[in-house]
PDB file of N, CA and C in Angstrom:
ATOM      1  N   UNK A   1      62.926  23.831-119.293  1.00  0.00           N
ATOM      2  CA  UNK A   1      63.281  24.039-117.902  1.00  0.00           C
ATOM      3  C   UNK A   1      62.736  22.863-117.103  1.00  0.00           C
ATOM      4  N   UNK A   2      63.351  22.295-116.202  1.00  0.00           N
ATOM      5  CA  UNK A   2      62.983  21.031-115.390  1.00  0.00           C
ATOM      6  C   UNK A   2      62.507  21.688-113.946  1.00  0.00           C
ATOM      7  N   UNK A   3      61.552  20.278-114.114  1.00  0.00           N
ATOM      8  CA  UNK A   3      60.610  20.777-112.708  1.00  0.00           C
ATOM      9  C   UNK A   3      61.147  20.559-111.543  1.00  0.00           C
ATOM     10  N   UNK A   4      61.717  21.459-110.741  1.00  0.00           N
ATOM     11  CA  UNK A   4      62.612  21.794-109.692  1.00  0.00           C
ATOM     12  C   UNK A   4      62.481  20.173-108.493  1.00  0.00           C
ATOM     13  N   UNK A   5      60.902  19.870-108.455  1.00  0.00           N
ATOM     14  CA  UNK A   5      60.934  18.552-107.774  1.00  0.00           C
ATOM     15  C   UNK A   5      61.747  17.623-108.337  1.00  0.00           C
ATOM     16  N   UNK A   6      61.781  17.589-109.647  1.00  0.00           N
ATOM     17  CA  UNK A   6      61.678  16.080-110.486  1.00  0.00           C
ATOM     18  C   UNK A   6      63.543  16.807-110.701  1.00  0.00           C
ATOM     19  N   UNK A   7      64.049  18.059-110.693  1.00  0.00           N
ATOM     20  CA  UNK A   7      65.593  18.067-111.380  1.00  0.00           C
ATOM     21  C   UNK A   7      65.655  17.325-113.051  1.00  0.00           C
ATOM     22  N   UNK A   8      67.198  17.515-112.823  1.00  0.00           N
ATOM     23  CA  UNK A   8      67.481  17.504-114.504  1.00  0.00           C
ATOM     24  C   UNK A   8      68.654  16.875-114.518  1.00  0.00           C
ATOM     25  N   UNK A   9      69.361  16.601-115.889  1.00  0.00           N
ATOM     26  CA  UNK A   9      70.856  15.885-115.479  1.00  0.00           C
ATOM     27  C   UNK A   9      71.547  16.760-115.452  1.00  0.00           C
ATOM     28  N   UNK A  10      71.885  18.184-115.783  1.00  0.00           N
ATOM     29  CA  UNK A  10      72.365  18.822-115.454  1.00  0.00           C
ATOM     30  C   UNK A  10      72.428  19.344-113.878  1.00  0.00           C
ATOM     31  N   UNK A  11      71.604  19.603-113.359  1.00  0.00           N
ATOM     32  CA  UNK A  11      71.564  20.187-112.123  1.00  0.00           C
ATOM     33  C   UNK A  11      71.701  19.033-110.876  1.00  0.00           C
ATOM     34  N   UNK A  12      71.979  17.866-111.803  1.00  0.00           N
ATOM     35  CA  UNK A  12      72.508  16.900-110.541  1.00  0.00           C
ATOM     36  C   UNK A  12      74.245  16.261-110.655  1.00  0.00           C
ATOM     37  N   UNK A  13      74.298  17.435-112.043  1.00  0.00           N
ATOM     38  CA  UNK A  13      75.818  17.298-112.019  1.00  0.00           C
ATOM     39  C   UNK A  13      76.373  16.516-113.212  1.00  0.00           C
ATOM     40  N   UNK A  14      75.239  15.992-114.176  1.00  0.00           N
ATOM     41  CA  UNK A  14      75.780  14.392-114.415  1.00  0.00           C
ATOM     42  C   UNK A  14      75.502  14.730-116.217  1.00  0.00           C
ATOM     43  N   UNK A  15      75.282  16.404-116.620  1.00  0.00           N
ATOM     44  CA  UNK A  15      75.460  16.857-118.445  1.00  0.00           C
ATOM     45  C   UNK A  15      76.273  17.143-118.770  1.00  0.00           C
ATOM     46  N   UNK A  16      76.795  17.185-119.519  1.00  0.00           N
ATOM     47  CA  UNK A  16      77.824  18.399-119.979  1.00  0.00           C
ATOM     48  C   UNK A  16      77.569  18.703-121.421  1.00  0.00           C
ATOM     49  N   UNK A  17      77.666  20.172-122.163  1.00  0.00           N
ATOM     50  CA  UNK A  17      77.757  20.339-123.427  1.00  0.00           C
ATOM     51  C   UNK A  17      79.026  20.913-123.673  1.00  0.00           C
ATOM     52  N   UNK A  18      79.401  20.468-124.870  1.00  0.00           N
ATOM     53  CA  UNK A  18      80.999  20.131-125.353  1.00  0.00           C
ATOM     54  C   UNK A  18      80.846  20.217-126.599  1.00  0.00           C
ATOM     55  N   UNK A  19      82.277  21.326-127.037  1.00  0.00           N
ATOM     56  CA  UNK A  19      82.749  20.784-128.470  1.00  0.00           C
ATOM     57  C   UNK A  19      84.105  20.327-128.665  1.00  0.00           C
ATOM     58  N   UNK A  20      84.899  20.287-129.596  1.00  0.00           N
ATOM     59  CA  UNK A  20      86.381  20.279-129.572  1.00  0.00           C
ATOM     60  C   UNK A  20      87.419  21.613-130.158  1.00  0.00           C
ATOM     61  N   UNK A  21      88.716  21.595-129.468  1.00  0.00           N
ATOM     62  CA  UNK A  21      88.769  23.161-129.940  1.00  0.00           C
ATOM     63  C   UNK A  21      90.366  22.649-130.686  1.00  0.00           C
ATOM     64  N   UNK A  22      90.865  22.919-131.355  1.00  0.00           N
ATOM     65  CA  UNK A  22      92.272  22.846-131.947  1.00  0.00           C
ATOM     66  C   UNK A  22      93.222  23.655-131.371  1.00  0.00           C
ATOM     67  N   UNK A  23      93.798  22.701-130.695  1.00  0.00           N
ATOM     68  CA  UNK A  23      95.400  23.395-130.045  1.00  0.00           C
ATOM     69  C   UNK A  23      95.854  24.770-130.544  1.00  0.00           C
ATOM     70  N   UNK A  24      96.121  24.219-131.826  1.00  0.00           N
ATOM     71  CA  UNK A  24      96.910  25.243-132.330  1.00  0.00           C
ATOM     72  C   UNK A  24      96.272  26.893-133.066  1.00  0.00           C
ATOM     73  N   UNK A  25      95.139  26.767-132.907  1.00  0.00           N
ATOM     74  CA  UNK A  25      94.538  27.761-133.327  1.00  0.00           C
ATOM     75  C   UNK A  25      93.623  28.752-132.004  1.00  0.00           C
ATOM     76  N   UNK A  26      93.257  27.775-130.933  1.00  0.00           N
ATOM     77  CA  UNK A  26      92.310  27.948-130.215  1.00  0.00           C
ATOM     78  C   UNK A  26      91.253  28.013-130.467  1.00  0.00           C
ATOM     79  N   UNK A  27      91.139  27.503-131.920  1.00  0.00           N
ATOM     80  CA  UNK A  27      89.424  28.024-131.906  1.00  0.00           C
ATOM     81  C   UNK A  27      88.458  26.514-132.363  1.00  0.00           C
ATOM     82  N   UNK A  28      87.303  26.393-132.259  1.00  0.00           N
ATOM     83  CA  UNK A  28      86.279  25.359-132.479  1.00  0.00           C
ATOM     84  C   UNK A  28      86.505  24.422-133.302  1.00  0.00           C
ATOM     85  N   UNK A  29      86.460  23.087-133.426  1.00  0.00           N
ATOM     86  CA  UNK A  29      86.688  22.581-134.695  1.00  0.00           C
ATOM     87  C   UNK A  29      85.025  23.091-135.330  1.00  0.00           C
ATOM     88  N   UNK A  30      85.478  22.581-136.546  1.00  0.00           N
ATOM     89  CA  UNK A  30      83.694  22.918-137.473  1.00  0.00           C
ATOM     90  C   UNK A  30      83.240  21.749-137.150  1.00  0.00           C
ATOM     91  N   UNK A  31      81.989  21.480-136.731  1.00  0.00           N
ATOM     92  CA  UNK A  31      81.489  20.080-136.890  1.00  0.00           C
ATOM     93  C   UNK A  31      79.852  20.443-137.867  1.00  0.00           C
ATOM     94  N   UNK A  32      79.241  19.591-137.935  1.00  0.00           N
ATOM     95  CA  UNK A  32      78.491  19.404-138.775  1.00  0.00           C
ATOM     96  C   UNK A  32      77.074  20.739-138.351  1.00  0.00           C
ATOM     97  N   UNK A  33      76.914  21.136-137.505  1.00  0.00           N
ATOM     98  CA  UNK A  33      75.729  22.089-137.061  1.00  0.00           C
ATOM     99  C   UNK A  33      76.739  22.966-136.090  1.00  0.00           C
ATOM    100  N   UNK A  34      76.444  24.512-135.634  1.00  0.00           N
ATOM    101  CA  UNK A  34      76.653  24.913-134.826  1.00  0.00           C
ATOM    102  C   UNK A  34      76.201  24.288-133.496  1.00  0.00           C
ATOM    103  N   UNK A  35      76.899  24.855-132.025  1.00  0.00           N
ATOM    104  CA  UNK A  35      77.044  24.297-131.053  1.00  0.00           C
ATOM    105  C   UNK A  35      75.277  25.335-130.934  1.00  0.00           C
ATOM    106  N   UNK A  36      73.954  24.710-130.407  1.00  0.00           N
ATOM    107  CA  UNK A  36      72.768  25.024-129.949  1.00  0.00           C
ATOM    108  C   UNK A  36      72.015  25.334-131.105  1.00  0.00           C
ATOM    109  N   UNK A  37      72.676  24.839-132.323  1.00  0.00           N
ATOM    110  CA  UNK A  37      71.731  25.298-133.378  1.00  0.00           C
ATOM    111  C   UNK A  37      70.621  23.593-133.346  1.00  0.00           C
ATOM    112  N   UNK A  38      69.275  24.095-133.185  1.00  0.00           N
ATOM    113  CA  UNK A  38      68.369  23.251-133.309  1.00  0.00           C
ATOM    114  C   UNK A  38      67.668  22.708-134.329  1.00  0.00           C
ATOM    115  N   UNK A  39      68.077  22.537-135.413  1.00  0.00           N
ATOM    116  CA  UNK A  39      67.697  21.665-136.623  1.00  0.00           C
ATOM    117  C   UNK A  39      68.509  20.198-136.886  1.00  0.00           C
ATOM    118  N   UNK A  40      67.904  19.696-137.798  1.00  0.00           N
ATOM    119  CA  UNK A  40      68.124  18.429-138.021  1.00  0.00           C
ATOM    120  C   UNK A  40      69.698  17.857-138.013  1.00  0.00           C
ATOM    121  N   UNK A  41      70.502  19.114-138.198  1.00  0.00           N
ATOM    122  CA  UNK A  41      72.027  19.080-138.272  1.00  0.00           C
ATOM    123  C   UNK A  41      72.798  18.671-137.215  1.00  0.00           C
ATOM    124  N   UNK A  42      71.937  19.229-136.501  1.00  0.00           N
ATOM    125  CA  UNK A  42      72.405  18.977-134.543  1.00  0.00           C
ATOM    126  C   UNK A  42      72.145  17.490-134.462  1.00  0.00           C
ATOM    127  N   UNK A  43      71.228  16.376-135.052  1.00  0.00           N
ATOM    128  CA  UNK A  43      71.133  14.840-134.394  1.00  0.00           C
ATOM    129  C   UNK A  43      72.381  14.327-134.395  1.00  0.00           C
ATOM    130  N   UNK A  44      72.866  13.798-133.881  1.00  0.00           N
ATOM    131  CA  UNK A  44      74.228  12.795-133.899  1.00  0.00           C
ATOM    132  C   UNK A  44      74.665  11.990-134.823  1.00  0.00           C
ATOM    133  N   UNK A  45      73.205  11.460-135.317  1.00  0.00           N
ATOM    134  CA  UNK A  45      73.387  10.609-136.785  1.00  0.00           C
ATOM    135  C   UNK A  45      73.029  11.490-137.904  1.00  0.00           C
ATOM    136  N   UNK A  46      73.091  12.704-138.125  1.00  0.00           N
ATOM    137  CA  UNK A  46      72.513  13.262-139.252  1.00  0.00           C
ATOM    138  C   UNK A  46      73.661  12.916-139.706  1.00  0.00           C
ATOM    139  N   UNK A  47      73.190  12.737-141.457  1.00  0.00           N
ATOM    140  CA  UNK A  47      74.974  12.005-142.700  1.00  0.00           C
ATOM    141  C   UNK A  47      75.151  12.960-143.098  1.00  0.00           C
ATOM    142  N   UNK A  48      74.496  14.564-143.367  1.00  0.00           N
ATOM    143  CA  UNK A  48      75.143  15.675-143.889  1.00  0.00           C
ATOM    144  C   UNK A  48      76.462  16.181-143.497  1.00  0.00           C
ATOM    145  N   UNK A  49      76.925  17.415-143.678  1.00  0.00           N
ATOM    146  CA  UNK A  49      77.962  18.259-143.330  1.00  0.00           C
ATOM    147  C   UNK A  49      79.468  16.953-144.450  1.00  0.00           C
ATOM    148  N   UNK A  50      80.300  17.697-144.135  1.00  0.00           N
ATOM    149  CA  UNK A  50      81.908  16.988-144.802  1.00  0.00           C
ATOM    150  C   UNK A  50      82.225  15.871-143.813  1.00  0.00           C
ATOM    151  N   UNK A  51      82.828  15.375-144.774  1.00  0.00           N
ATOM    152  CA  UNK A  51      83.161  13.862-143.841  1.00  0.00           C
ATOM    153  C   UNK A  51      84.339  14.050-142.661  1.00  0.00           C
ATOM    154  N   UNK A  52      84.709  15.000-142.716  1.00  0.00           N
ATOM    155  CA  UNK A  52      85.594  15.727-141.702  1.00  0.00           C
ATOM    156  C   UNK A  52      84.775  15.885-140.661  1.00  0.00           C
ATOM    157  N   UNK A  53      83.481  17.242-140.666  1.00  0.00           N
ATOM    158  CA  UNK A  53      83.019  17.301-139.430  1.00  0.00           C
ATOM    159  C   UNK A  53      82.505  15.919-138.982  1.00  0.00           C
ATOM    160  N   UNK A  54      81.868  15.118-139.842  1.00  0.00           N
ATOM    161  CA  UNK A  54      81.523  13.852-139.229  1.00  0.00           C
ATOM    162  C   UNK A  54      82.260  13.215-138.488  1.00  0.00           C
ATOM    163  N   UNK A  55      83.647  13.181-139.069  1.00  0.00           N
ATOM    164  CA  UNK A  55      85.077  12.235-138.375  1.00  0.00           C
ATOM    165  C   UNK A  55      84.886  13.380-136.970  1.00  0.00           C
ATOM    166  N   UNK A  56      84.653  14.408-136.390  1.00  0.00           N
ATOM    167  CA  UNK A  56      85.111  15.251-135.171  1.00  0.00           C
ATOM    168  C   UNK A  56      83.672  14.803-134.265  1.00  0.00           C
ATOM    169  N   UNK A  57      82.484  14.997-135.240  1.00  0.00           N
ATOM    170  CA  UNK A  57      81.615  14.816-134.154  1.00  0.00           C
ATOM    171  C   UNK A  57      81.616  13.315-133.772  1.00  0.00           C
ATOM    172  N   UNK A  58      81.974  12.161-134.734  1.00  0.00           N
ATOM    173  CA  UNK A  58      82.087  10.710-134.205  1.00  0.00           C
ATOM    174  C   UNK A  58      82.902  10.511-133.530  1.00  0.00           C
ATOM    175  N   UNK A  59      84.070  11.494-133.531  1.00  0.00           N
ATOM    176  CA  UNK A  59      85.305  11.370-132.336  1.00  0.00           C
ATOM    177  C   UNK A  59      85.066  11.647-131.113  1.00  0.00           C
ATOM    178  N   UNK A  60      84.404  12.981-130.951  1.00  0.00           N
ATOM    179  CA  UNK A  60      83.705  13.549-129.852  1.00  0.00           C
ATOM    180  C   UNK A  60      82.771  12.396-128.956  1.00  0.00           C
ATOM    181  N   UNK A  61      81.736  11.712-129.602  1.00  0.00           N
ATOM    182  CA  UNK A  61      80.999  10.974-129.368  1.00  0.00           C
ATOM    183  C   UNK A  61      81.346   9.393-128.843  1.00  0.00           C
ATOM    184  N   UNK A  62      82.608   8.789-129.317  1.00  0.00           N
ATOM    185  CA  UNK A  62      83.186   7.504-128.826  1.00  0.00           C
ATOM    186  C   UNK A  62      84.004   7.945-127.779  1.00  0.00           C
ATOM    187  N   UNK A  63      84.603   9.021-127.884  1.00  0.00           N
ATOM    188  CA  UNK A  63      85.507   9.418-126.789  1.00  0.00           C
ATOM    189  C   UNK A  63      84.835   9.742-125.478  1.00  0.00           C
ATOM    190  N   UNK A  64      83.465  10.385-125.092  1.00  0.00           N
ATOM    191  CA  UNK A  64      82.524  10.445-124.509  1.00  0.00           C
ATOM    192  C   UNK A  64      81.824   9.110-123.866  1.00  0.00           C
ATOM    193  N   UNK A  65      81.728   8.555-124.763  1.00  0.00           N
ATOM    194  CA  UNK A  65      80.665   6.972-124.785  1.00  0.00           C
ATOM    195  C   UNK A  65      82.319   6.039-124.065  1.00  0.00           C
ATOM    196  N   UNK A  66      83.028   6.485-124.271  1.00  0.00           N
ATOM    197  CA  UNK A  66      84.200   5.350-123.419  1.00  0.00           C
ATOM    198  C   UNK A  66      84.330   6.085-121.916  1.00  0.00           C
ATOM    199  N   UNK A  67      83.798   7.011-122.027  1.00  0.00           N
ATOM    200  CA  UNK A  67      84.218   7.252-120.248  1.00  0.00           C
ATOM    201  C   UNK A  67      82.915   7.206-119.619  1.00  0.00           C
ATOM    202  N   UNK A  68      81.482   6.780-120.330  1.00  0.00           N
ATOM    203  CA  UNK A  68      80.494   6.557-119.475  1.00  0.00           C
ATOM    204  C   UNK A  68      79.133   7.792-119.427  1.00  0.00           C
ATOM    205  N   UNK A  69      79.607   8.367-120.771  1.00  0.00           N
ATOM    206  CA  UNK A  69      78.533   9.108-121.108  1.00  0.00           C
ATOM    207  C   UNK A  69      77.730   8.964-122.241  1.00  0.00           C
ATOM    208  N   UNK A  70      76.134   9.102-122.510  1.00  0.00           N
ATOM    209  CA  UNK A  70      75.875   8.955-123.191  1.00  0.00           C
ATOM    210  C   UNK A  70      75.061  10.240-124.080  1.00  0.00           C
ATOM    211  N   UNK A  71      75.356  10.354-125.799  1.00  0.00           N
ATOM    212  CA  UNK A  71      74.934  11.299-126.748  1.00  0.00           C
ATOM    213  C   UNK A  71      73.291  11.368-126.481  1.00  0.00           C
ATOM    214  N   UNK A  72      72.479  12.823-126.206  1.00  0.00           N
ATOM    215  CA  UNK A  72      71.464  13.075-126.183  1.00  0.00           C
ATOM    216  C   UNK A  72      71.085  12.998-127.296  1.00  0.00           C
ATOM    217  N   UNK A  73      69.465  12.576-127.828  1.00  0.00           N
ATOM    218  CA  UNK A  73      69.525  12.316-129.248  1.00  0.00           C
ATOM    219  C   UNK A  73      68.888  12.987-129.712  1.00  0.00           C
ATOM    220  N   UNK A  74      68.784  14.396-129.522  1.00  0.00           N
ATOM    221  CA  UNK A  74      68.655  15.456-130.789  1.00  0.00           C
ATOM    222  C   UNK A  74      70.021  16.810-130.941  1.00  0.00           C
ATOM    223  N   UNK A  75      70.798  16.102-130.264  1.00  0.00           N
ATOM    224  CA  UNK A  75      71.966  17.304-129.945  1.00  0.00           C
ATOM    225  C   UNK A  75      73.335  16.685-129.424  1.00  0.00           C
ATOM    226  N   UNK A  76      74.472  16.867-131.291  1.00  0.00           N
ATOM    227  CA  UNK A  76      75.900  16.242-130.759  1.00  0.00           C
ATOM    228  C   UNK A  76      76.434  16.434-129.695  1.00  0.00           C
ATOM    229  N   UNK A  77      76.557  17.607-129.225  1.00  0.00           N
ATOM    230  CA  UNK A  77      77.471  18.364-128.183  1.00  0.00           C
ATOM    231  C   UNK A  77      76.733  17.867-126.686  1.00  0.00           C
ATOM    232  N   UNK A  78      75.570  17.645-126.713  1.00  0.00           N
ATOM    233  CA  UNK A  78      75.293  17.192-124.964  1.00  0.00           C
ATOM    234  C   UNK A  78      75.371  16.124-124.366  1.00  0.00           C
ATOM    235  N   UNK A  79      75.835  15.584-123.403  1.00  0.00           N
ATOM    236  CA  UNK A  79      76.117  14.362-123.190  1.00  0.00           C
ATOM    237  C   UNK A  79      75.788  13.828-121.542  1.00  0.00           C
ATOM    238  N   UNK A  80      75.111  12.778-121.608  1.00  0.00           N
ATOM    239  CA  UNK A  80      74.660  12.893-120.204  1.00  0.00           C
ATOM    240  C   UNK A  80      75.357  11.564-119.372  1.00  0.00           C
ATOM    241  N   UNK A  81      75.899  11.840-118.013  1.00  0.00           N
ATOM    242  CA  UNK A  81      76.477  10.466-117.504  1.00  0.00           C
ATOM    243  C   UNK A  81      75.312   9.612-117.600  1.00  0.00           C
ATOM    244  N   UNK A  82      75.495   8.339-117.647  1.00  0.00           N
ATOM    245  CA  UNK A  82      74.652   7.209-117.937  1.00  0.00           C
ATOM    246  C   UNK A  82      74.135   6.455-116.573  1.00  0.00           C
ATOM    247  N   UNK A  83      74.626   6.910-115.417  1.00  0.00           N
ATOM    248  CA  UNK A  83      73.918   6.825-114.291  1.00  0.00           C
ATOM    249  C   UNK A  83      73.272   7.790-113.919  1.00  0.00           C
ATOM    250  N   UNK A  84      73.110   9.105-114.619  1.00  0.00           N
ATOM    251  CA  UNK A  84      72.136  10.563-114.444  1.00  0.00           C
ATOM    252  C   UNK A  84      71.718  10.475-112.705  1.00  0.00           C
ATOM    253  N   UNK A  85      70.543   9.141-113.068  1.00  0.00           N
ATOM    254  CA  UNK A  85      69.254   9.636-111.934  1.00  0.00           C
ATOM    255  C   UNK A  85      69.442   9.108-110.756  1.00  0.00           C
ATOM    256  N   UNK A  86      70.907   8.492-110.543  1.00  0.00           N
ATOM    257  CA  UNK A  86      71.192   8.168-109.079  1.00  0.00           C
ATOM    258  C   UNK A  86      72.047   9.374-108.328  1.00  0.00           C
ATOM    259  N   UNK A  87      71.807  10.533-109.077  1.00  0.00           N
ATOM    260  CA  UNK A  87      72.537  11.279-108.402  1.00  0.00           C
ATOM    261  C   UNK A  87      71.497  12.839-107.749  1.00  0.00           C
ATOM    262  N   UNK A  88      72.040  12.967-106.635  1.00  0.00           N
ATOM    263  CA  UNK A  88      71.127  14.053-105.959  1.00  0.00           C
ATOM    264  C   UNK A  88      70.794  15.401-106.391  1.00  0.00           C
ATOM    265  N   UNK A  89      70.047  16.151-106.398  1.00  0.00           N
ATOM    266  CA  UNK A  89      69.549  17.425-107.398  1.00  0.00           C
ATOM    267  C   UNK A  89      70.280  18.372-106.448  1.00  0.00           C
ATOM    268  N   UNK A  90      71.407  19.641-107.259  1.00  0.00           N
ATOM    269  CA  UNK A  90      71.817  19.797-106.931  1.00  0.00           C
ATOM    270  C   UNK A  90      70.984  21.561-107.183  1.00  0.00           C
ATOM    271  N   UNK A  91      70.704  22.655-106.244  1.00  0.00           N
ATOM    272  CA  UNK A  91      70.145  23.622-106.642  1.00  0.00           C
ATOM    273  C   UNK A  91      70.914  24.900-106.198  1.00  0.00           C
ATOM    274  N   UNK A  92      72.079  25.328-106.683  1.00  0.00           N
ATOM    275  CA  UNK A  92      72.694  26.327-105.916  1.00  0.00           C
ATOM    276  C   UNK A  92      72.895  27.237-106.879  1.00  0.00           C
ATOM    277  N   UNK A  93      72.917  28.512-106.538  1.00  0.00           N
ATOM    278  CA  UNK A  93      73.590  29.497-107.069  1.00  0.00           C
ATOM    279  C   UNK A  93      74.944  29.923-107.740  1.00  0.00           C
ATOM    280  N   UNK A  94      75.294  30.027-109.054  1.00  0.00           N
ATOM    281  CA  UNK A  94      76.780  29.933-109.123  1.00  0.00           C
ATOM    282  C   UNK A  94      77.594  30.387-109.176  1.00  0.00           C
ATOM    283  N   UNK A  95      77.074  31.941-107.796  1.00  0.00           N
ATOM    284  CA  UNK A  95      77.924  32.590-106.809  1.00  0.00           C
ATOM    285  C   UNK A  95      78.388  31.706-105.835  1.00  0.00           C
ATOM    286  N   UNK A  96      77.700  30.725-105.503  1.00  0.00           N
ATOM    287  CA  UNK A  96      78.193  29.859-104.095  1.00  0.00           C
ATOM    288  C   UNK A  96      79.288  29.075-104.597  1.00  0.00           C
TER     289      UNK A  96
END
């Protein structure tokens, strides 16, 4: 949890966590770790899992990194804009 003075990149707008989902099925692709699972599977560079999930999470990750975000480095799926801390802490409710 971030210290409400100091904010977070999320709460200034500028995280996002993401996976990819297949059109035609609607559902998740598999990538190499579940989406919040916290072991070694989740790093971005871990070489385990099929060379498939690798090809989705490296897709995920250049496709991300070309619009100006960058891979958190213990977790594929989070991604933070790369200007984060020029942006204002944002603290609202998300009834408002």
């Amino acid at each position: 949890v971030a210290d409400p003075s100091k904010g977070s990149r999320h709460n200034r707008g500028c995280a996002v966590d993401l996976t990819l989902y297949d059109l035609r099925t609607g559902r998740p692709v598999e990538m190499v770790s579940g989406y919040d699972e916290f072991s070694p599977r989740a790093f971005p560079a871990y070489p385990g899992g099929t060379s498939r999930q690798r090809w989705y999470r490296d897709l995920l990750r250049r496709t991300m990194e070309a619009e100006g975000f960058e891979v958190y480095r213990w977790e594929w799926w989070h991604f933070d804009y790369h200007l984060w801390n020029r942006y204002r802490i944002h603290n609202r409710p998300l009834s408002d």
